[in-house]
Protein backbone atom coordinates (compact mmCIF):
# COMPACT_ATOMS: atom_id res chain seq x y z
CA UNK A 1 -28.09 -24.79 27.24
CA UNK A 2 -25.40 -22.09 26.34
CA UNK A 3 -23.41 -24.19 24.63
CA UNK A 4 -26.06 -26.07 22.64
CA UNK A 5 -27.24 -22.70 21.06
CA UNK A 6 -23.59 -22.05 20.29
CA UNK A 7 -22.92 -25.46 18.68
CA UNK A 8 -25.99 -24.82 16.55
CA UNK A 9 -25.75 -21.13 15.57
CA UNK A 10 -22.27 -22.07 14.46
CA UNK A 11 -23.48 -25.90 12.88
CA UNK A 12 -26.09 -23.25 10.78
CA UNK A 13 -23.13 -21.33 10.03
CA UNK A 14 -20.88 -23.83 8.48
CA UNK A 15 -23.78 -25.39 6.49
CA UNK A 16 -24.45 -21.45 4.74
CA UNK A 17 -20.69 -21.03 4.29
CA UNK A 18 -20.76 -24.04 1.93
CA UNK A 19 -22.86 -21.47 -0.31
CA UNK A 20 -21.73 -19.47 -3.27
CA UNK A 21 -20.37 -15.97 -2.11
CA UNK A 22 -23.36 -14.61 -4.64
CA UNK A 23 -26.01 -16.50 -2.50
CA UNK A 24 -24.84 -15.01 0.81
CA UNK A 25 -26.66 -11.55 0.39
CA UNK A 26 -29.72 -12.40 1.89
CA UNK A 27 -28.22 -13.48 5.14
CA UNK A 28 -26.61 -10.52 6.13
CA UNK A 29 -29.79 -8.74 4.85
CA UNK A 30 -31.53 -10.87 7.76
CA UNK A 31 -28.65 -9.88 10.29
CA UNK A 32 -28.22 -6.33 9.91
CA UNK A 33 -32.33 -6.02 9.36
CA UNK A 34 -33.28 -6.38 13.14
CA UNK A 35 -30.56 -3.23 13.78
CA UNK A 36 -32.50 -1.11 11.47
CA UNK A 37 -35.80 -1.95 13.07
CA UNK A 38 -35.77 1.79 14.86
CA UNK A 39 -34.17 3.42 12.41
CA UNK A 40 -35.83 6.51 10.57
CA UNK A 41 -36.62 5.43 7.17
CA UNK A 42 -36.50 1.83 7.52
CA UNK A 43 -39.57 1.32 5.69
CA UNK A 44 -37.35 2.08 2.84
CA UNK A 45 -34.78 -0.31 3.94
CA UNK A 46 -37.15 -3.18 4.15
CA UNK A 47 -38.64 -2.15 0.86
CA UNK A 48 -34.56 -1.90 -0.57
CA UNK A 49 -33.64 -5.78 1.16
CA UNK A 50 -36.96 -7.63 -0.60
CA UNK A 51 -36.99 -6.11 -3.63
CA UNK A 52 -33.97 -5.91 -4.87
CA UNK A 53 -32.50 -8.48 -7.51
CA UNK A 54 -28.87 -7.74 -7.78
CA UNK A 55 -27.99 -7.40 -4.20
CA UNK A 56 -24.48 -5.52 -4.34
CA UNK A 57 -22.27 -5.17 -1.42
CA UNK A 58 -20.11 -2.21 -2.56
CA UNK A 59 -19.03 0.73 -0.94
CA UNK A 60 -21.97 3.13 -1.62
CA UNK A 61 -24.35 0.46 -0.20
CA UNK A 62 -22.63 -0.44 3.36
CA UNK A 63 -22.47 3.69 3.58
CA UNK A 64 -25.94 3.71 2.55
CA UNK A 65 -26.98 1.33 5.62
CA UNK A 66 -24.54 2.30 7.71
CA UNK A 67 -25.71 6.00 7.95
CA UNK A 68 -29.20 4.58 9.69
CA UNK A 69 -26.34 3.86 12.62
CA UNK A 70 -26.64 7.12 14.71
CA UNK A 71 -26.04 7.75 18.31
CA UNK A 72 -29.65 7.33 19.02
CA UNK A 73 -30.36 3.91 17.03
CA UNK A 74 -26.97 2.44 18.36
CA UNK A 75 -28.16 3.22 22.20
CA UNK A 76 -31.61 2.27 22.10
CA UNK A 77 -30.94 -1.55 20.87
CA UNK A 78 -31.76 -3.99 23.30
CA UNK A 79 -29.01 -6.05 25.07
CA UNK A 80 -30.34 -8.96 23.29
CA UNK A 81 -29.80 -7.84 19.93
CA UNK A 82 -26.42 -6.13 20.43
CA UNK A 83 -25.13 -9.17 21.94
CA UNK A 84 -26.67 -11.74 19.56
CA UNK A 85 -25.65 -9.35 16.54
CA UNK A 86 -21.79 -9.61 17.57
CA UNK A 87 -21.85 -13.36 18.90
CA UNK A 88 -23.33 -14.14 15.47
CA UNK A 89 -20.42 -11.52 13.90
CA UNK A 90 -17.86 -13.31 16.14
CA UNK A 91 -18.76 -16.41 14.80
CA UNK A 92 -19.23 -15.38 10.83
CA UNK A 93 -15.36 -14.87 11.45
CA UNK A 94 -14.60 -17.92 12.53
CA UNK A 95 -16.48 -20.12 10.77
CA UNK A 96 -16.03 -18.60 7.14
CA UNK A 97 -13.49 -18.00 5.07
CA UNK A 98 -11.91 -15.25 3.14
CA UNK A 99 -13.69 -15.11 0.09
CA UNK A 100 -17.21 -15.41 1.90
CA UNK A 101 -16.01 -12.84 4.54
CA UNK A 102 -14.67 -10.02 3.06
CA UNK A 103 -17.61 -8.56 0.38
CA UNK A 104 -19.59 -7.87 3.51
CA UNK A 105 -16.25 -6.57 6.11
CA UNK A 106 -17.15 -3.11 5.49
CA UNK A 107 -20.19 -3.38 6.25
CA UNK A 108 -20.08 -5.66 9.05
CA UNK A 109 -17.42 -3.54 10.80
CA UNK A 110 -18.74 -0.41 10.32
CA UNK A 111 -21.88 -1.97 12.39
CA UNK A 112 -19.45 -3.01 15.16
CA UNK A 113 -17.36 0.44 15.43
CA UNK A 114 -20.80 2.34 15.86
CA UNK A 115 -21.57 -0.15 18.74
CA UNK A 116 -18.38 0.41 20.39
CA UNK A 117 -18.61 3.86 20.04
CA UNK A 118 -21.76 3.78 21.81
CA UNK A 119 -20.67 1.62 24.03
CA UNK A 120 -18.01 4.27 25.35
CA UNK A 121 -20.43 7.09 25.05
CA UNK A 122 -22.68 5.73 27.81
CA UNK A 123 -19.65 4.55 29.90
CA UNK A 124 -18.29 8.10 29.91
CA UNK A 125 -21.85 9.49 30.33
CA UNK A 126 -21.67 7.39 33.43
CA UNK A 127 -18.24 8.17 34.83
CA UNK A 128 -18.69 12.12 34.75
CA UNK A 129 -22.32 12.50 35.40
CA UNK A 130 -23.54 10.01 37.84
CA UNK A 131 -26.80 9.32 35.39
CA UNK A 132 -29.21 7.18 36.14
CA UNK A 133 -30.37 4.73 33.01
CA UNK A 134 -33.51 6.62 32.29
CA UNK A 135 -31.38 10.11 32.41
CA UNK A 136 -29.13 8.50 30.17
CA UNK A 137 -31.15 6.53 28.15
CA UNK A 138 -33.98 9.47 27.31
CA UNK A 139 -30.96 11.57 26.22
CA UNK A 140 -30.33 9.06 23.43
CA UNK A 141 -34.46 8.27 23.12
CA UNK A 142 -34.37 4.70 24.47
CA UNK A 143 -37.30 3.06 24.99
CA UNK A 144 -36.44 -0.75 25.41
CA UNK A 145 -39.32 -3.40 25.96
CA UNK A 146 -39.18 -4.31 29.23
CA UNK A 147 -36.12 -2.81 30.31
CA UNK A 148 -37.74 -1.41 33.64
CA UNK A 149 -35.51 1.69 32.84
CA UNK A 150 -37.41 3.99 35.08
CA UNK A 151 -36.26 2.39 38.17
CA UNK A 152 -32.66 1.47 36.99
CA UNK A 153 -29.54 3.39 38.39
CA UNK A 154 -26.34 3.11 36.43
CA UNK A 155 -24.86 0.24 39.23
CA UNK A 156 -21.62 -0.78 38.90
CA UNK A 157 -23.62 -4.31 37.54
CA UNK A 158 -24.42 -1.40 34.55
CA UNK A 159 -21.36 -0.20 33.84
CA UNK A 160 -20.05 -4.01 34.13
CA UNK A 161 -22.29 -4.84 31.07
CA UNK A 162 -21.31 -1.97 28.95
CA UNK A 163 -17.60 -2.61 29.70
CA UNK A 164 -18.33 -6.17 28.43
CA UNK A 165 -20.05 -4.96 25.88
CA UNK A 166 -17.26 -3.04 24.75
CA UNK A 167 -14.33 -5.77 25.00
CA UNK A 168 -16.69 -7.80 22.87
CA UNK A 169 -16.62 -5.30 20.25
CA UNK A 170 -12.67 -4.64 20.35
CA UNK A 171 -12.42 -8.58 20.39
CA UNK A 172 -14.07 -8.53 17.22
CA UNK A 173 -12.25 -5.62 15.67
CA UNK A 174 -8.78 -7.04 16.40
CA UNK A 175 -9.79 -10.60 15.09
CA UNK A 176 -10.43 -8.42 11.82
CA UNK A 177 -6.89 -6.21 11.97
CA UNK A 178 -5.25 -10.14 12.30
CA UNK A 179 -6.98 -12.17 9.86
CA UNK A 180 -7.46 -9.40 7.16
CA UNK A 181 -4.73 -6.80 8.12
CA UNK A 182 -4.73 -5.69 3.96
CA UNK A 183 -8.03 -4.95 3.88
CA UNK A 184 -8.59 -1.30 3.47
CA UNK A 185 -10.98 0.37 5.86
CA UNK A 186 -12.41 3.88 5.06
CA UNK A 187 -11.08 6.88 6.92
CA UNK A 188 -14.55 7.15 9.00
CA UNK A 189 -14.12 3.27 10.82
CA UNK A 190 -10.89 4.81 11.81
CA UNK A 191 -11.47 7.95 12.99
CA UNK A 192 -14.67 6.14 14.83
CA UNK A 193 -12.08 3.73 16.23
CA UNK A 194 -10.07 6.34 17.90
CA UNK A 195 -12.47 8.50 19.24
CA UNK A 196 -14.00 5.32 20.71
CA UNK A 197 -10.88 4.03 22.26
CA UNK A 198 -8.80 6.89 23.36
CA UNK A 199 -10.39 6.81 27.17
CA UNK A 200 -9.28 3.29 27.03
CA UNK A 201 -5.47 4.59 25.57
CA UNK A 202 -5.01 7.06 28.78
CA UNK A 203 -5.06 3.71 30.81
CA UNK A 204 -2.76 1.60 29.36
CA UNK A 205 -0.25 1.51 32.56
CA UNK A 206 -3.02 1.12 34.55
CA UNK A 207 -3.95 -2.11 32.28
CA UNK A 208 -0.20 -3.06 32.84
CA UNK A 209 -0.79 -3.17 36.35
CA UNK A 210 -4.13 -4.84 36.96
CA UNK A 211 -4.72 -6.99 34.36
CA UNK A 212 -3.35 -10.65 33.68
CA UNK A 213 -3.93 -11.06 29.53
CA UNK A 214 -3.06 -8.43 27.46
CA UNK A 215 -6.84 -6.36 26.17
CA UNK A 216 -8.00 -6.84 23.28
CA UNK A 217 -7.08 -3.24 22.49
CA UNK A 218 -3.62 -3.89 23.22
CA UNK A 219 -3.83 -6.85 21.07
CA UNK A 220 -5.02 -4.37 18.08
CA UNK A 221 -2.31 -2.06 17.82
CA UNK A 222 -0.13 -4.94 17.82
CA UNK A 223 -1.62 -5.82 14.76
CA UNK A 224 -1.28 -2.31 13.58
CA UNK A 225 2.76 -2.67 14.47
CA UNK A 226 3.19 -5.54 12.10
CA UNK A 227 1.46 -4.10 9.08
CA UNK A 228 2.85 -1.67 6.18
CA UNK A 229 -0.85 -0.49 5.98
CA UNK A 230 -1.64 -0.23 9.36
CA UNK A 231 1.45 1.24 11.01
CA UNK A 232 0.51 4.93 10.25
CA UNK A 233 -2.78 4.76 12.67
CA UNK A 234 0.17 4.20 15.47
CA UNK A 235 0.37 8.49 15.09
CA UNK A 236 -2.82 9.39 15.50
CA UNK A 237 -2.91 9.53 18.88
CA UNK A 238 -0.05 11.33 20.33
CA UNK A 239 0.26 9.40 23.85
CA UNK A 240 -0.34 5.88 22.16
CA UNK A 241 3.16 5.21 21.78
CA UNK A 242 4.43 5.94 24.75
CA UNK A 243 1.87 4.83 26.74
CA UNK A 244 2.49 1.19 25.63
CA UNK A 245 6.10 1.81 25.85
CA UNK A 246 5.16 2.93 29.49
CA UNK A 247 3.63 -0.56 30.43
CA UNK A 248 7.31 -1.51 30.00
CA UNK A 249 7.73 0.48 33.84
CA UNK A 250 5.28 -1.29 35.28
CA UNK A 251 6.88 -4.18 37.99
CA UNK A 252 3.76 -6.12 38.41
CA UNK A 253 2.91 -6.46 34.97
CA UNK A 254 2.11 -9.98 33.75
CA UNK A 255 4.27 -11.78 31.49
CA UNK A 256 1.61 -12.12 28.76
CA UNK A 257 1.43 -8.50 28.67
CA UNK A 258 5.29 -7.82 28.52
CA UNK A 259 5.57 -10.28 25.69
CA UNK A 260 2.52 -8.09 24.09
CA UNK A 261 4.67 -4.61 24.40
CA UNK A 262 7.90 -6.44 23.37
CA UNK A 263 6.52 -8.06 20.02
CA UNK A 264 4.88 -4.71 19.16
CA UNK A 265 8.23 -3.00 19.35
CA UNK A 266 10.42 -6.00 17.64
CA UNK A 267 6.76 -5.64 14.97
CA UNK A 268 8.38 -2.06 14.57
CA UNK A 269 11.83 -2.80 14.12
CA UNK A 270 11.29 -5.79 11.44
CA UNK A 271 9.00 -3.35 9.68
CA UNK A 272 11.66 -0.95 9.83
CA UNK A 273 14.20 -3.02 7.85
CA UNK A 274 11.34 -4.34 5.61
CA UNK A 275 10.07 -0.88 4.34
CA UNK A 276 11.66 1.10 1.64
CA UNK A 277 14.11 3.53 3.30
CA UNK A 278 12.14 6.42 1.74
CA UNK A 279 9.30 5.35 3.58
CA UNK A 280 9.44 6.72 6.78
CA UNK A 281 6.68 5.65 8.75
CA UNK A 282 8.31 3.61 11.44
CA UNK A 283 10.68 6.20 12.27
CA UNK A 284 8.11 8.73 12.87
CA UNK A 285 6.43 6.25 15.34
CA UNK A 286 10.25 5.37 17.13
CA UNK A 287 12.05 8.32 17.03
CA UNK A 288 10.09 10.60 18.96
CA UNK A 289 9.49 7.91 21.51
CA UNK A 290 13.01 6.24 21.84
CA UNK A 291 13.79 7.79 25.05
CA UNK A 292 9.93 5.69 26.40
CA UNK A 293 11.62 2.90 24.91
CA UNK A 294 14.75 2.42 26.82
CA UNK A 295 13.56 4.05 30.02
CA UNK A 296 10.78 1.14 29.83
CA UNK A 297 13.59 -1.63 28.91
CA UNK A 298 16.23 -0.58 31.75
CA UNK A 299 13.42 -0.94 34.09
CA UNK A 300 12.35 -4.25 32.79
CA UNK A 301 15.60 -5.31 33.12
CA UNK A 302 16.00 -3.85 36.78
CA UNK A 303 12.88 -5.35 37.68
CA UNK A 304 13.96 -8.94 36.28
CA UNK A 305 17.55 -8.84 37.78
CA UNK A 306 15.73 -8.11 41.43
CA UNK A 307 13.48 -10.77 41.03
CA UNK A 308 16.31 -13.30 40.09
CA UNK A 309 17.75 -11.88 43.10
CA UNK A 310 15.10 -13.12 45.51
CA UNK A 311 14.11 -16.49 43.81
């Protein structure tokens, strides 16, 4: 039954993609709507969808919608809507092209970072405080049909969801950084991005250690490491570097994730020779972080010799 809602939603999507870009408006009016539904002034939005005959997706109207996306409105969305909204996102992405696509990135995106950022919000809210949904959830001024939230605890079943929740979001995010890596995002998706990710950051050797495929995460800044526009956000975070460097330390780290660190540092070194010498953006990311770099290659190294070794 999965599967046959998925081969339709995305049968419905390639028969709207074959529309002109122009004629695509009212669709995303109909996705983001049901996000807005308990949002302060969405009377106004409603009004602002139907009425309007030259439906423009610039800058000042994504920031005009987007700024209905606070803390409180992201939280108190049902699990049905956030995870139809980004199925249906995930989807758009791969079923569309370019030219249909990118009018609407901004403001699609923006929608997604404000999920993940409440998506991390609760998880931390979780982690430090021991809340129970309905502590957590008044906080934010959730009141979800049905959700039973007065006799929920945040389980482990909980914090399983939000997790999921999360990936799906970063999933989304670096299919974006891959398939449109020029687009330029304003400085607020970024600095959203960060904040929303940095927990994730600190446990990057941990990652290394558990995990078999490299995170989605993981699989964004190696994005970033192969673009001229993108290579900068590498900085932001001081530990980013040399925390993926660090995975290099790790001995039971999968292959799929060593290839991961490896092609984001050869990312850095083509980009190096690519970039004006003037520009110095690369070497501000590998300089400071060279000594990571070879400390995490001499142990690969170690660790491969000692496995030859044994085979």
């Amino acid at each position: 039954m999965k599967h046959t809602s998925v081969n339709l939603r995305k049968a419905v999507l390639g028969f709207l993609a074959q529309l002109e870009v122009d004629e695509l408006p009212l669709l995303f009016a109909l996705l983001i709507k049901p996000l807005l539904s308990i949002s302060e002034g969405v009377d106004v939005m409603n009004n602002w969808f139907w009425s309007s005959s030259a439906w423009s997706m610039d800058e000042s109207y994504s920031f005009s919608v987007l700024k209905y996306f606070t803390m409180d409105n992201m939280v108190a969305l049902s699990w049905k809507k956030r995870y139809g909204f980004l199925h249906v996102i995930e989807d758009i992405l791969g079923v569309f092209d370019e030219l249909h696509v990118r009018p609407y990135l901004d403001l699609l995106m923006g929608c997604v970072v404000r999920m993940l950022g409440s998506c991390t919000s609760i998880i931390d809210s979780g982690k430090s405080n021991g809340l129970s949904l309905v502590d957590m959830y008044s906080s934010f001024r959730l009141h979800e049909k049905g959700a039973g939230a007065e006799n929920q605890i945040m389980t482990s079943t909980t914090m399983k969801q939000f997790k999921e929740l999360r990936s799906l979001c970063l999933k989304i995010i670096s299919l974006v950084l891959i398939k449109y890596e020029d687009h330029d995002f304003a400085c607020d998706f970024w600095d959203l991005f960060f904040t929303s990710v940095k927990p994730l950051i600190d446990g990057f050797k941990q990652e290394g250690a558990s995990s078999e495929k490299p995170s989605s995460l993981l699989s964004c800044f190696l994005s970033m490491s192969g673009s001229y526009k993108l290579v900068s956000l590498l900085y932001r975070e001081e530990n980013l570097v040399p925390d993926i460097f660090s995975i290099l330390t790790v001995p039971t780290a999968s292959e799929a994730i060593l290839y991961c660190v490896l092609k984001f540092v050869e990312n850095l070194l083509n980009l190096d020779n690519e970039l004006d010498h003037e520009d110095d953006a690369v070497n501000r990311i590998l300089l400071p972080n060279l000594d990571a770099l070879i400390s995490g290659l001499h142990c690969l190294f170690k660790f491969s010799n000692a496995t030859r070794r044994y085979e």
